[in-house]
Protein backbone atom coordinates (compact mmCIF):
# COMPACT_ATOMS: atom_id res chain seq x y z
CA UNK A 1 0.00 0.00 0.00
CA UNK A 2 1.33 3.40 -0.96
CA UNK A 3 1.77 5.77 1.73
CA UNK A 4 0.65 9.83 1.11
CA UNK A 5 2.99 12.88 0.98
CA UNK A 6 1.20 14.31 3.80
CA UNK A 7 0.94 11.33 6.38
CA UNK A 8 4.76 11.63 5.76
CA UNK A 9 5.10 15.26 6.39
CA UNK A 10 3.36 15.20 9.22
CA UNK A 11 4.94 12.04 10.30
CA UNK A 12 8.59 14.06 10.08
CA UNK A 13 7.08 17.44 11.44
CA UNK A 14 5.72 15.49 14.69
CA UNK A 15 9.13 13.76 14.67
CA UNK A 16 10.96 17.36 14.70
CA UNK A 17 8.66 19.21 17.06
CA UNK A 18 9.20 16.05 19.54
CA UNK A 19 13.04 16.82 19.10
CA UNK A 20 12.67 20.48 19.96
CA UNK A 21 11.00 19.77 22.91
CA UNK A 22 13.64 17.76 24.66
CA UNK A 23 15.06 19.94 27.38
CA UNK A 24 18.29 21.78 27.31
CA UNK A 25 18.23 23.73 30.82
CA UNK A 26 20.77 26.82 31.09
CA UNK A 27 23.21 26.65 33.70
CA UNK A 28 22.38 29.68 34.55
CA UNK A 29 18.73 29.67 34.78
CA UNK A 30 17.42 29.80 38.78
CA UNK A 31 15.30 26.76 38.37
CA UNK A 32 18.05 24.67 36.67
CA UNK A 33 21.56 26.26 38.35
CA UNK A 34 24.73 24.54 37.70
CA UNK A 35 27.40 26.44 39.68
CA UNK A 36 30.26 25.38 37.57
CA UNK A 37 28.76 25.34 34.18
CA UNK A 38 27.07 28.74 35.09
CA UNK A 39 30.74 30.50 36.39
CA UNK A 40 32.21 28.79 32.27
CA UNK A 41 28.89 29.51 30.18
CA UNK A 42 29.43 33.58 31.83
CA UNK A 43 32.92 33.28 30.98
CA UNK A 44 32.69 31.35 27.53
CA UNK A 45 29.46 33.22 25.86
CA UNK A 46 27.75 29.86 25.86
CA UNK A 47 28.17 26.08 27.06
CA UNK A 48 28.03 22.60 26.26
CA UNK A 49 24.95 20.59 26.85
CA UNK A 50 25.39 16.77 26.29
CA UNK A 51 28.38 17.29 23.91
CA UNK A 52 26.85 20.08 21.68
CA UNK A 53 27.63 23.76 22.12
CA UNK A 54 24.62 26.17 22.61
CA UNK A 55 26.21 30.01 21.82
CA UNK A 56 24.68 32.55 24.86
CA UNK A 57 24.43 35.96 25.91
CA UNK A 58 24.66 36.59 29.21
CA UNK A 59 24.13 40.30 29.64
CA UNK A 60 25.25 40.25 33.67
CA UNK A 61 28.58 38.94 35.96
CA UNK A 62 28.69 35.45 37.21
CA UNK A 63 27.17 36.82 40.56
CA UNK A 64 23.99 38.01 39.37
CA UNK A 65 22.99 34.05 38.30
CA UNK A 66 24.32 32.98 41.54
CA UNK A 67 22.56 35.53 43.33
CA UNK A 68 19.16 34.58 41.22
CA UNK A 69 19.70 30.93 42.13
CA UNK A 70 20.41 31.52 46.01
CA UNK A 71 17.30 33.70 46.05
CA UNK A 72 15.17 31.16 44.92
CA UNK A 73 16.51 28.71 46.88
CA UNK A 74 15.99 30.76 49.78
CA UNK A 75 12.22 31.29 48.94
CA UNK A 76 11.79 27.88 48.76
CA UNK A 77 12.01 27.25 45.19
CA UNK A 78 13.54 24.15 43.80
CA UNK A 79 16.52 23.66 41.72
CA UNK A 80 16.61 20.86 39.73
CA UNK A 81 20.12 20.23 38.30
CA UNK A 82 21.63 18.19 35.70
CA UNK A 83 22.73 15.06 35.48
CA UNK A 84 26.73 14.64 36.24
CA UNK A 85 28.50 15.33 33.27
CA UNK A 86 25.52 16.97 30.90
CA UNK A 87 26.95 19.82 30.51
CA UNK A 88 30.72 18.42 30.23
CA UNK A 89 32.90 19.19 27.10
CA UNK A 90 33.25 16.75 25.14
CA UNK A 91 36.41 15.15 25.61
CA UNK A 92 36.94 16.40 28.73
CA UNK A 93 36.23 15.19 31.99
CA UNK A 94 34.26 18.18 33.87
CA UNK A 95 32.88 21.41 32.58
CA UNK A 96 35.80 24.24 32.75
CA UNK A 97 38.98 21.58 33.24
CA UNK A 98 41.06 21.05 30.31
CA UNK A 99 43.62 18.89 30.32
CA UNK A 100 47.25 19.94 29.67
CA UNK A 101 48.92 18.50 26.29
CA UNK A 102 52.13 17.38 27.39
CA UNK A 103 51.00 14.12 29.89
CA UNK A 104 53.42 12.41 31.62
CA UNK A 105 56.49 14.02 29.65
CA UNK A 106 55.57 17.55 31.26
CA UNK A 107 54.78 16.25 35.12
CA UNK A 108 58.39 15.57 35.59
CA UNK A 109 60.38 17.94 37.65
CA UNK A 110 64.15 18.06 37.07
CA UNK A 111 66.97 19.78 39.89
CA UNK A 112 69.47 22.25 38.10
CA UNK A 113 72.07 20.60 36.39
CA UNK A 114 70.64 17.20 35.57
């Protein structure tokens, strides 16, 4: 049986709505406050969420999100944070750490005249 045009366009359009709708909280955002990721997303002009980058303006300082957070917190409010690692570079083992290049070749320390 031959399917229509539009059972598949709406087939793909329900499929692409469903996508958009998966959430991608802000580290920054009160409800959803990551301290780390917030303090690198301020810094960075954006952050990673599950491995993909997601460009931001922040128009305030570090403090103001912090501030937001502990206010809410304070009113009662929940946070709900991220799982460990969502918002982790990929590659890299916590938001904001990168690893040096040189391994164990550069954690050697040599005396004067070795």
């Amino acid at each position: 049986m031959k399917k229509s045009t539009g059972v598949t366009l709406t087939t793909v359009a329900a499929m692409g709505l469903a996508m958009c709708g998966r959430q991608r909280p802000d580290p920054c955002t009160a409800a959803t406050f990551n301290d780390l990721a917030c303090q690198e997303a301020v810094r960075s002009g954006g952050y990673y969420w599950q491995g993909s980058w997601f460009p931001m303006i922040y128009h305030y300082p570090y403090p103001y999100y912090y501030d937001s957070y502990r206010q809410r917190v304070s009113g009662g409010g929940t946070v709900v944070s991220a799982p460990a690692g969502a918002y982790g570079r990929p590659g890299a083992s916590a938001p904001g750490v990168e690893r040096g290049g040189f391994g164990a070749t550069g954690s050697g320390h040599g005396t004067a005249g070795e």
